[in-house]
Each structure stands twice: as C-alpha cells, then as structure tokens.
N, C-alpha and C. Protein backbone atom coordinates (compact mmCIF):
# COMPACT_ATOMS: atom_id res chain seq x y z
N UNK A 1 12.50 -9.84 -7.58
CA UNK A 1 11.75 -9.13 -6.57
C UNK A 1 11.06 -7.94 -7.23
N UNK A 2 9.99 -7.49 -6.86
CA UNK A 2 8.94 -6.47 -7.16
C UNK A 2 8.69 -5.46 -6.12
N UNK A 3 8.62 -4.57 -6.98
CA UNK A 3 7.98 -3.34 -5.61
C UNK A 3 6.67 -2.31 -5.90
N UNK A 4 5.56 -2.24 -5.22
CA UNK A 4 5.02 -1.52 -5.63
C UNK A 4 4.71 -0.46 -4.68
N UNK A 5 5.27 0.58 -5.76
CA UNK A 5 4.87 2.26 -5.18
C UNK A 5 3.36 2.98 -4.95
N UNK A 6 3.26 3.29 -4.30
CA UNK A 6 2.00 4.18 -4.05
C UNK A 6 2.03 5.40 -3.57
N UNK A 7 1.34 6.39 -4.51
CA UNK A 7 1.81 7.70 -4.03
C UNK A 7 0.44 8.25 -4.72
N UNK A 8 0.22 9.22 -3.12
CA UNK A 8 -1.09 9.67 -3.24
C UNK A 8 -1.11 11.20 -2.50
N UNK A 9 -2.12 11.76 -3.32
CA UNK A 9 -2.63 13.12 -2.24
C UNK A 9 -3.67 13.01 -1.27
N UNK A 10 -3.38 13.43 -0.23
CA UNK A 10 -4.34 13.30 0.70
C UNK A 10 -5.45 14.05 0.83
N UNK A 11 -6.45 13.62 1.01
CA UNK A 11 -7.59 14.44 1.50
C UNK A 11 -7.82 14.86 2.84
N UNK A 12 -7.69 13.89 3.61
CA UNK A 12 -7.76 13.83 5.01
C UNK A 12 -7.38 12.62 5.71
N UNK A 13 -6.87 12.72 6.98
CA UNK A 13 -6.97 11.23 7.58
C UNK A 13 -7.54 11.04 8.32
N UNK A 14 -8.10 10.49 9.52
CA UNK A 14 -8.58 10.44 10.63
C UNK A 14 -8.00 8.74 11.49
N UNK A 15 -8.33 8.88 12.72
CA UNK A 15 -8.31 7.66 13.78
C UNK A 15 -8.34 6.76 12.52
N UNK A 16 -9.80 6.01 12.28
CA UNK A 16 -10.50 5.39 11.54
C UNK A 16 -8.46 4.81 10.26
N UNK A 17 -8.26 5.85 9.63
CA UNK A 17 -7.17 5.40 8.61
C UNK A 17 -5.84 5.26 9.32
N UNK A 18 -5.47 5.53 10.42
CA UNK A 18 -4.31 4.93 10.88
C UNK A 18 -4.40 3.62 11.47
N UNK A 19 -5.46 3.28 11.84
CA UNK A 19 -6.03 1.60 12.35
C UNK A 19 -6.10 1.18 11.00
N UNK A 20 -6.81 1.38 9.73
CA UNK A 20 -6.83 0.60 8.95
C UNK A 20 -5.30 0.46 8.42
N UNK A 21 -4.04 2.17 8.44
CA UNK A 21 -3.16 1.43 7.83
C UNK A 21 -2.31 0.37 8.68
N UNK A 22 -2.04 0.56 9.60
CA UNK A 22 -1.27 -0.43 10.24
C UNK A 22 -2.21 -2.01 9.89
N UNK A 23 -3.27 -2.05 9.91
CA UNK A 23 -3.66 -3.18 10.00
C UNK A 23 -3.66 -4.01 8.39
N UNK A 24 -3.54 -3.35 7.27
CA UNK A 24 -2.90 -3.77 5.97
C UNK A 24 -1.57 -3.82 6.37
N UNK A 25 -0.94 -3.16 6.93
CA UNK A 25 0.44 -3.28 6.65
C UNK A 25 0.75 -4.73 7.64
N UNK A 26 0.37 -4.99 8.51
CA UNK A 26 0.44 -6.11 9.19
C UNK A 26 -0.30 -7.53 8.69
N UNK A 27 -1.02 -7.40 7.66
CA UNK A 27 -1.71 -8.52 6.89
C UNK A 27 -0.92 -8.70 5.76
N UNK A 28 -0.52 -7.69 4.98
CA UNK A 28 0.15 -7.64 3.73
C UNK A 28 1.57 -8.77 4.61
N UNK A 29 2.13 -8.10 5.23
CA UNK A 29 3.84 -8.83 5.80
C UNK A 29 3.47 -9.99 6.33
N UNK A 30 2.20 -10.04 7.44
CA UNK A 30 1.88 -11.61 7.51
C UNK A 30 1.18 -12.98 6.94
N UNK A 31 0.72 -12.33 6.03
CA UNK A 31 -0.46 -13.57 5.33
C UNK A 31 -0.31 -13.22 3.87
N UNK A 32 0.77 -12.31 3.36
CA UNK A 32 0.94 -12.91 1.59
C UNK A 32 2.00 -12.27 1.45
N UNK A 33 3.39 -12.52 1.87
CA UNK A 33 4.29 -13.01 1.37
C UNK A 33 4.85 -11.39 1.71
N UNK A 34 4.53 -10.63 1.60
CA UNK A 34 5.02 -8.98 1.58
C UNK A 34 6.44 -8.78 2.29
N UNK A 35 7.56 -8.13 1.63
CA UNK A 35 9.07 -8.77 2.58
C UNK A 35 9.20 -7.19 3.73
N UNK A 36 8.90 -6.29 2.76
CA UNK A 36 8.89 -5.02 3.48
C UNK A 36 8.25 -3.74 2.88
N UNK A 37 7.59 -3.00 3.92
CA UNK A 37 6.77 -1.94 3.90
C UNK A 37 7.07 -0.66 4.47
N UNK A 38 7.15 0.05 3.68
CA UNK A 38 7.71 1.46 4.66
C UNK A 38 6.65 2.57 3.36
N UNK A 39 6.24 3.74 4.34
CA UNK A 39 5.43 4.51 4.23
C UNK A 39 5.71 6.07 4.74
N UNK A 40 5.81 6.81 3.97
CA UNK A 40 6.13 8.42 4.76
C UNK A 40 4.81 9.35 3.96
N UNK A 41 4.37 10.30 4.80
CA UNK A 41 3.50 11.15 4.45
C UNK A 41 4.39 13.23 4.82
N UNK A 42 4.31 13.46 4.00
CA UNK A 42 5.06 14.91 4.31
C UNK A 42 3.72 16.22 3.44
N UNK A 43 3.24 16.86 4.02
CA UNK A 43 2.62 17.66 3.76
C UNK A 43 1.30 16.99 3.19
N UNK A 44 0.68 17.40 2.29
CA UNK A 44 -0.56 16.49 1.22
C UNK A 44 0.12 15.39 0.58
N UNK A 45 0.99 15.06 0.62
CA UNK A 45 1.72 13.64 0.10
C UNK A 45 2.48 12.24 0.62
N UNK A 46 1.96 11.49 0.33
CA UNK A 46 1.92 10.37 0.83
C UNK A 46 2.54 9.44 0.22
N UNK A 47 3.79 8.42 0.24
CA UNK A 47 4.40 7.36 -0.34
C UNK A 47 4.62 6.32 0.21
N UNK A 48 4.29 4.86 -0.20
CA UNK A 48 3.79 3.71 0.11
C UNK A 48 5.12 3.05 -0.67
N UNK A 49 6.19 2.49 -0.34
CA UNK A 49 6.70 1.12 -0.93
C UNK A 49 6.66 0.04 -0.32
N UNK A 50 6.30 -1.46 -1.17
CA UNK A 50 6.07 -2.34 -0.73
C UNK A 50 7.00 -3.17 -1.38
N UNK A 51 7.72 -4.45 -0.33
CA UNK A 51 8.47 -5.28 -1.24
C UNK A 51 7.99 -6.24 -1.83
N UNK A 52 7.84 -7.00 -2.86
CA UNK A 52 7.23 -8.53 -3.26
C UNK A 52 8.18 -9.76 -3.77
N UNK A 53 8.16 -10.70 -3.43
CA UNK A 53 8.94 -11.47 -4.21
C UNK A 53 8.17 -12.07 -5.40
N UNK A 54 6.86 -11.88 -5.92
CA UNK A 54 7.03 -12.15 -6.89
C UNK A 54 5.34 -11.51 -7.52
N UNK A 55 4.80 -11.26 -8.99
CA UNK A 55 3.81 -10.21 -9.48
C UNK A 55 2.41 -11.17 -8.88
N UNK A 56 2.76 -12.55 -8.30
CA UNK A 56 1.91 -13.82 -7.62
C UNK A 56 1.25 -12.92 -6.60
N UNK A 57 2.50 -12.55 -5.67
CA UNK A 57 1.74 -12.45 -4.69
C UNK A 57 1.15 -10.70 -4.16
N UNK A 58 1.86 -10.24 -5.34
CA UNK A 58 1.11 -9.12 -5.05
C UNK A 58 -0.47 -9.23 -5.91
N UNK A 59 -0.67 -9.76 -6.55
CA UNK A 59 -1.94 -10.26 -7.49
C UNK A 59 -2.93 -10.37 -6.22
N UNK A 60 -2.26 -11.35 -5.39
CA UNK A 60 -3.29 -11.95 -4.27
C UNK A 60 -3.69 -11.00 -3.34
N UNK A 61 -2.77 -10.38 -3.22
CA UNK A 61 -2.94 -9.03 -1.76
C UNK A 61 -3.72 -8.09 -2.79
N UNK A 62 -3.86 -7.47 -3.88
CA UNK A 62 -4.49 -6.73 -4.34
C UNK A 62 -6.27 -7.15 -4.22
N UNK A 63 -6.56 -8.97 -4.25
CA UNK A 63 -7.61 -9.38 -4.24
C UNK A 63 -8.29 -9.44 -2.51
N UNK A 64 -7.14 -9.13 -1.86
CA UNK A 64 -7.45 -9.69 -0.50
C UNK A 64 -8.95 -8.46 -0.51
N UNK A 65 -9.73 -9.57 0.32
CA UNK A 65 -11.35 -8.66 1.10
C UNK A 65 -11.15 -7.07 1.13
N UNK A 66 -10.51 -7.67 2.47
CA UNK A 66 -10.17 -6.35 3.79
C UNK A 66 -9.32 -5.23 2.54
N UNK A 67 -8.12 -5.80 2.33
CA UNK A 67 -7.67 -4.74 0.93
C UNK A 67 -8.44 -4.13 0.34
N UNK A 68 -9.59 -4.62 -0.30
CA UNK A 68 -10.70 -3.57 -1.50
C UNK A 68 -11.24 -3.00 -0.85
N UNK A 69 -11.53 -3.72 0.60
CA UNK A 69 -12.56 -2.46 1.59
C UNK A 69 -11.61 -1.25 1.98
N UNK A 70 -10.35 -1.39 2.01
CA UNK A 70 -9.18 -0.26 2.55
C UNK A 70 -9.18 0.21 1.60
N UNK A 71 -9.26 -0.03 0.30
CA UNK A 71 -8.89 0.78 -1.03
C UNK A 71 -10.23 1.98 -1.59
N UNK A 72 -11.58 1.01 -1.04
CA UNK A 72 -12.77 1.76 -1.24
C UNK A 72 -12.72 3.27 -0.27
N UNK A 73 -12.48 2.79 0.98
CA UNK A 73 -12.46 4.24 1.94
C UNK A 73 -11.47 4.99 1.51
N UNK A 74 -10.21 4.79 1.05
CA UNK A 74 -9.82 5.39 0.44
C UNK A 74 -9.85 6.65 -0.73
N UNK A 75 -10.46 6.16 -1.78
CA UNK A 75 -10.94 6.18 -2.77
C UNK A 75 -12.16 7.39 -2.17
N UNK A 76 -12.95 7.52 -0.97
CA UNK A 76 -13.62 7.90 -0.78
C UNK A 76 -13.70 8.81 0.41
N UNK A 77 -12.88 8.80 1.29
CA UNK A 77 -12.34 9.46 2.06
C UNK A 77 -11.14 9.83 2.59
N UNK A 78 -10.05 9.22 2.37
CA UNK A 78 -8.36 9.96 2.86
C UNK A 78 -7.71 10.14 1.43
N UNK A 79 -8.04 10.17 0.44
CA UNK A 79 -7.15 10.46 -0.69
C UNK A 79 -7.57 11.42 -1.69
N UNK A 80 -7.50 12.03 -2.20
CA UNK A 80 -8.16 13.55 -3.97
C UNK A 80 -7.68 12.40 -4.93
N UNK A 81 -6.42 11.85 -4.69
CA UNK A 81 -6.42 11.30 -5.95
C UNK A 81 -4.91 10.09 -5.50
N UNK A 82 -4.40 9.24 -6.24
CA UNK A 82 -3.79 8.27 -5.82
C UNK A 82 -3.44 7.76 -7.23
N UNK A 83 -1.82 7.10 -7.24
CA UNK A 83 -1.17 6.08 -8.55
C UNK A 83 -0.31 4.97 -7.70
N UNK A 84 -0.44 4.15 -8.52
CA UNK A 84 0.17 2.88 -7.84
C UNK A 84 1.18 2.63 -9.68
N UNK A 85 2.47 2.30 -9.23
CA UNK A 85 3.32 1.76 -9.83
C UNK A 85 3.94 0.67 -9.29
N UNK A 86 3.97 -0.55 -10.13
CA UNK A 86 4.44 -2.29 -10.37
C UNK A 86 5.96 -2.24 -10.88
N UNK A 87 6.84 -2.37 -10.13
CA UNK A 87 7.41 -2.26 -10.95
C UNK A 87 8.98 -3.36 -10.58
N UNK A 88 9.61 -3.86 -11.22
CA UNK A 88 11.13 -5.26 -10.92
C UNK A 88 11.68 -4.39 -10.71
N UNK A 89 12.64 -4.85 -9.26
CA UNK A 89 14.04 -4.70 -9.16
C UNK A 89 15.16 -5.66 -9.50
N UNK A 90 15.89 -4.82 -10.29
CA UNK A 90 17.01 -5.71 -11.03
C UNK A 90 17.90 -5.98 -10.60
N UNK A 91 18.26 -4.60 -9.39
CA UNK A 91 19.76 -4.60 -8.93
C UNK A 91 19.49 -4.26 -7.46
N UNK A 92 20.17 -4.56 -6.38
CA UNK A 92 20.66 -3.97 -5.19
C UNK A 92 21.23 -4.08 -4.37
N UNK A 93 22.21 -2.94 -3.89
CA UNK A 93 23.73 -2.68 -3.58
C UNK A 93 23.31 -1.63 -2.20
C-alpha cells in the first residue's frame, strides 16, 4: 500500500475550492481505486493523505482530466506554494 502526502500553504480558498475539493475527493475513492482520504487545514497549512493500493493507480489519478484542471487552479489560486510526497507503507498496527 502507498500513500501520498500533500502539504501545502495556502493562499486563499473560496466556494469555487471546497466544491472542487470534495469533488476530487469523491472521484479519487470512486473511479481509481483510492482506499482513503482525509485532509485537515489549520492556519496557512494544509495536509492531504491519500491511501493507494498500488504506484498504478495513483499514476492514473494523477493523469485524471478534472485532476490537472484541480491542480492548475491550484497552482494558481488557493496555494503560495505546495509538495506532494509518494511514499510505501510497510507496517500497520
């Protein structure tokens, strides 16, 4: 299993980015494989984990449409700056 982190500073959010996130987060879990998603924002900071079962299907969700268009507004309006870490889980208890 795989998880990828996302952790970003915010710029701003508006209406507009809470419709788009719920609506990745509901494409990611229904249409490529995504096992679980949880997200907290506390002050200018923002953290995204996602579960994967395998580097397949997060490959595919990174290609999805709607994804690059969520990643572009991003990129351009709710974030200063943003890192995404890939990374196996080996163990969990």
């Amino acid at each position: 299993m795989y998880a990828v982190i996302f952790h970003a500073e915010v710029a701003q959010f508006d209406e507009e980015y809470f419709a788009m996130a719920k609506q990745m987060r509901e494409k990611a879990l229904a249409d490529y494989g995504c096992i679980d998603f949880i997200a907290n924002t506390e002050g200018s900071r923002e953290i995204a984990i996602s579960y994967w079962p395998s580097l397949e299907h997060i490959r595919r969700w990174k290609q999805d449409a709607d994804h690059l268009q969520a990643q572009q507004l991003g990129k351009s309006r709710w974030y200063k700056s943003y890192k995404v870490d890939v990374v196996e889980i080996l163990r969990r208890y």
